[in-house]
Protein backbone atom coordinates (compact mmCIF):
# COMPACT_ATOMS: atom_id res chain seq x y z
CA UNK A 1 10.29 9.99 -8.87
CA UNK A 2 10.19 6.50 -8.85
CA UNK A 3 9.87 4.76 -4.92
CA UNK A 4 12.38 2.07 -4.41
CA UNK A 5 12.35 1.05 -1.28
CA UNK A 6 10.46 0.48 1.80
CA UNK A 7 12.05 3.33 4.13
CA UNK A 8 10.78 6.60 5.28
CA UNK A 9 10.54 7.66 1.56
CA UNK A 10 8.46 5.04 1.26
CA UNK A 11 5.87 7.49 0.34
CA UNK A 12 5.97 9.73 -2.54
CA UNK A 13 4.04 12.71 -4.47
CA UNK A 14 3.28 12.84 -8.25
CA UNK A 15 5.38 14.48 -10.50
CA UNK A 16 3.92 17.42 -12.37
CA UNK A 17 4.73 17.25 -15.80
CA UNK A 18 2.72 19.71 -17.26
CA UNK A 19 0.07 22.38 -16.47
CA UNK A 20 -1.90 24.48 -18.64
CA UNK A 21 -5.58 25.66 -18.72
CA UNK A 22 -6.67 22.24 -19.61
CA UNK A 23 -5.47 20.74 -16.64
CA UNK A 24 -2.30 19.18 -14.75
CA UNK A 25 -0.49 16.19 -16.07
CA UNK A 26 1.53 14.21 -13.60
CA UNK A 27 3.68 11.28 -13.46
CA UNK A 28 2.97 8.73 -10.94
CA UNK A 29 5.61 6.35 -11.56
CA UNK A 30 7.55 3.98 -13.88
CA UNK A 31 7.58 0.49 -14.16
CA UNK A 32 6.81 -3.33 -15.48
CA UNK A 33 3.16 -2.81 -15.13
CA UNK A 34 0.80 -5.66 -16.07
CA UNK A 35 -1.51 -5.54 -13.87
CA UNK A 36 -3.72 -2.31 -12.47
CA UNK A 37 -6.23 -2.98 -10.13
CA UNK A 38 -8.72 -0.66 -7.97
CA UNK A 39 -9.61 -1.73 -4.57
CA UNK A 40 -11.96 -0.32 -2.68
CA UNK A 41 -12.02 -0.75 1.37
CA UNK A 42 -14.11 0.22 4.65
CA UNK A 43 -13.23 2.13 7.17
CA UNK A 44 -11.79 0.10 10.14
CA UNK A 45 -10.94 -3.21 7.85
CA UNK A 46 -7.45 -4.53 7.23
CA UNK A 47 -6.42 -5.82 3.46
CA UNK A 48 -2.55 -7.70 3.44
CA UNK A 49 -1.28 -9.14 6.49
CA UNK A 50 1.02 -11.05 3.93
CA UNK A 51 4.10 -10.58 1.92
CA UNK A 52 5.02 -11.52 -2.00
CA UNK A 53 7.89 -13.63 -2.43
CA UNK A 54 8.49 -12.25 -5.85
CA UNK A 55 5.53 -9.41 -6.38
CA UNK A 56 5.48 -5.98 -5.92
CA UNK A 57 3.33 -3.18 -5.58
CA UNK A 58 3.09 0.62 -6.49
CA UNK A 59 0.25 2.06 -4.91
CA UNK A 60 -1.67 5.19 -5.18
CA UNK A 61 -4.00 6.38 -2.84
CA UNK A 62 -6.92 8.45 -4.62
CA UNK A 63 -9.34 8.74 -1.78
CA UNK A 64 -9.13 8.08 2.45
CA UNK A 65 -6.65 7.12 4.88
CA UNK A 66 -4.81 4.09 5.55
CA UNK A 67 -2.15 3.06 7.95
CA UNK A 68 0.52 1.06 6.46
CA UNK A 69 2.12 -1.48 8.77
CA UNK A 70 5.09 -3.05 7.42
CA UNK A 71 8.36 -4.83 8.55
CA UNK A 72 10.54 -7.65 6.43
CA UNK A 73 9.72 -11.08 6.06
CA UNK A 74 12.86 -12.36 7.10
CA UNK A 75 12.71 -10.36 10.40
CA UNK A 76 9.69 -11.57 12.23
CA UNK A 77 10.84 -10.55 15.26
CA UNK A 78 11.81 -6.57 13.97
CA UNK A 79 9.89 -3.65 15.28
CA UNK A 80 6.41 -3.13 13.18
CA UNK A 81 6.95 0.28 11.25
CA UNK A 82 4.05 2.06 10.33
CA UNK A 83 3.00 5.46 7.97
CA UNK A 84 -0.29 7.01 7.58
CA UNK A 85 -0.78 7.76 3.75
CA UNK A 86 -2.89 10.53 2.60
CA UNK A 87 -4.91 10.97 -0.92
CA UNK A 88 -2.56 11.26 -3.42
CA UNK A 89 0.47 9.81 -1.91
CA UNK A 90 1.84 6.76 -3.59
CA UNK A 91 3.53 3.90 -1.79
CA UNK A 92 5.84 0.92 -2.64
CA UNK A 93 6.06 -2.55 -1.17
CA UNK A 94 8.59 -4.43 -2.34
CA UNK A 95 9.23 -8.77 -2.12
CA UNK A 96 9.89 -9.91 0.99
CA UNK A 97 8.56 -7.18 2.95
CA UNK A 98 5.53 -8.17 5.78
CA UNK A 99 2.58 -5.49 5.19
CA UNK A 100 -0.62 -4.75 5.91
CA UNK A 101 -3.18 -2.13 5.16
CA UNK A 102 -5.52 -0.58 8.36
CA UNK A 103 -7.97 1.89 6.67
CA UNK A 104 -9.01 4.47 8.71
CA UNK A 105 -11.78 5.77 6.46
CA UNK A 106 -13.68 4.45 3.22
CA UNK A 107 -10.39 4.36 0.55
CA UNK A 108 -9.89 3.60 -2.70
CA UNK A 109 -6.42 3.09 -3.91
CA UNK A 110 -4.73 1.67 -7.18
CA UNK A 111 -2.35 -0.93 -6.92
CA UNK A 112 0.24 -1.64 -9.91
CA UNK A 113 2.07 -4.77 -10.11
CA UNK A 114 4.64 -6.37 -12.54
CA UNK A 115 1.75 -9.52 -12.04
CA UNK A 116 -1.38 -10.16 -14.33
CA UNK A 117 -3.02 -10.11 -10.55
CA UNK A 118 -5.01 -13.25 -11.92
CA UNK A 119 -6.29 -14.69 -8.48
CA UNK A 120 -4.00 -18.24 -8.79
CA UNK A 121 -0.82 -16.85 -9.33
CA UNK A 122 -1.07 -13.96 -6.83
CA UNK A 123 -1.78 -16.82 -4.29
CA UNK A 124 0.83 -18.85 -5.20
CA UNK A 125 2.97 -15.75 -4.34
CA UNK A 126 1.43 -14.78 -1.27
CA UNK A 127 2.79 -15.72 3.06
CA UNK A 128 0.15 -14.69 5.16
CA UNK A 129 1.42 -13.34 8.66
CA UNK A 130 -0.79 -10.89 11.02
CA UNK A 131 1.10 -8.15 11.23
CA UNK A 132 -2.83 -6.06 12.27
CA UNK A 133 -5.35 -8.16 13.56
CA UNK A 134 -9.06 -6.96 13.55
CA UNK A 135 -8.69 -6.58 17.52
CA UNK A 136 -5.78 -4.87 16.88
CA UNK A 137 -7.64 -2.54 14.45
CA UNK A 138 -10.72 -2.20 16.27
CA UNK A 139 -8.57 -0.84 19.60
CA UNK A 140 -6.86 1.18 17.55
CA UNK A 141 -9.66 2.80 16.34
CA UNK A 142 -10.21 4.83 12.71
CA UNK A 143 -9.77 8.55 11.79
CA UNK A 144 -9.29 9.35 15.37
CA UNK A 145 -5.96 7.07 15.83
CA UNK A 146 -5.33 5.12 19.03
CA UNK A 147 -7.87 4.78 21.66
């Protein structure tokens, strides 16, 4: 099931498409891919605080926990919405929507984007905001939520 939007179903599971004694195949979505890139982060850092004018993303989280802080761009003044996301959840960010990543433990996700993700052009794409500042993060705390 493809994720459109940034809303509550902003999260998604994979789609089994097949099982057998070999093993489980399963869609993870559909797109414009170009570029596929595998981040790894520590726990208690913060990737993002930005948005993509044009860019998107379809992420996949394969291993720890993140909180995903997000609002859009052209409402600075909006209520922050946040979702923790689990291994094997994927999420969608969309242009023009503020986001930031808070990892509460060692991750690693994959990120999918219609973008080469050569370092010039994803900058030239990029507004930084702070939507999760590392004070904000460190109050906040990591597996153990707020403190």
């Amino acid at each position: 099931m493809p994720v459109t939007a940034v809303s509550a179903e902003v999260i998604s599971d994979p789609v089994a498409l097949a099982r057998d004694e070999r093993g489980l195949i399963e869609r993870l979505g559909e797109g414009p891919w170009q570029g596929v890139l595998r981040i790894s982060s520590k726990a208690g850092t913060v990737r993002a605080n930005h948005y993509h004018r044009h860019d998107s993303h379809l992420c996949y989280l394969e291993s720890g926990k993140l909180r995903y802080v997000y609002r859009p761009a052209d409402k600075p003044d909006a209520p922050l919405r946040e979702i923790i996301i689990t291994p094997g959840q994927l999420f969608y960010t969309p242009p023009l929507i503020a986001h930031a990543m808070h990892f509460l433990e060692d991750s690693v996700f994959y990120a999918l984007t219609p973008r080469s993700g050569e370092q010039a052009e994803y900058e030239d794409d990029v507004v930084r905001v702070v939507l999760v500042s590392p004070e904000e993060a460190a109050r906040y705390g990591t597996d153990a939520g707020p403190r």
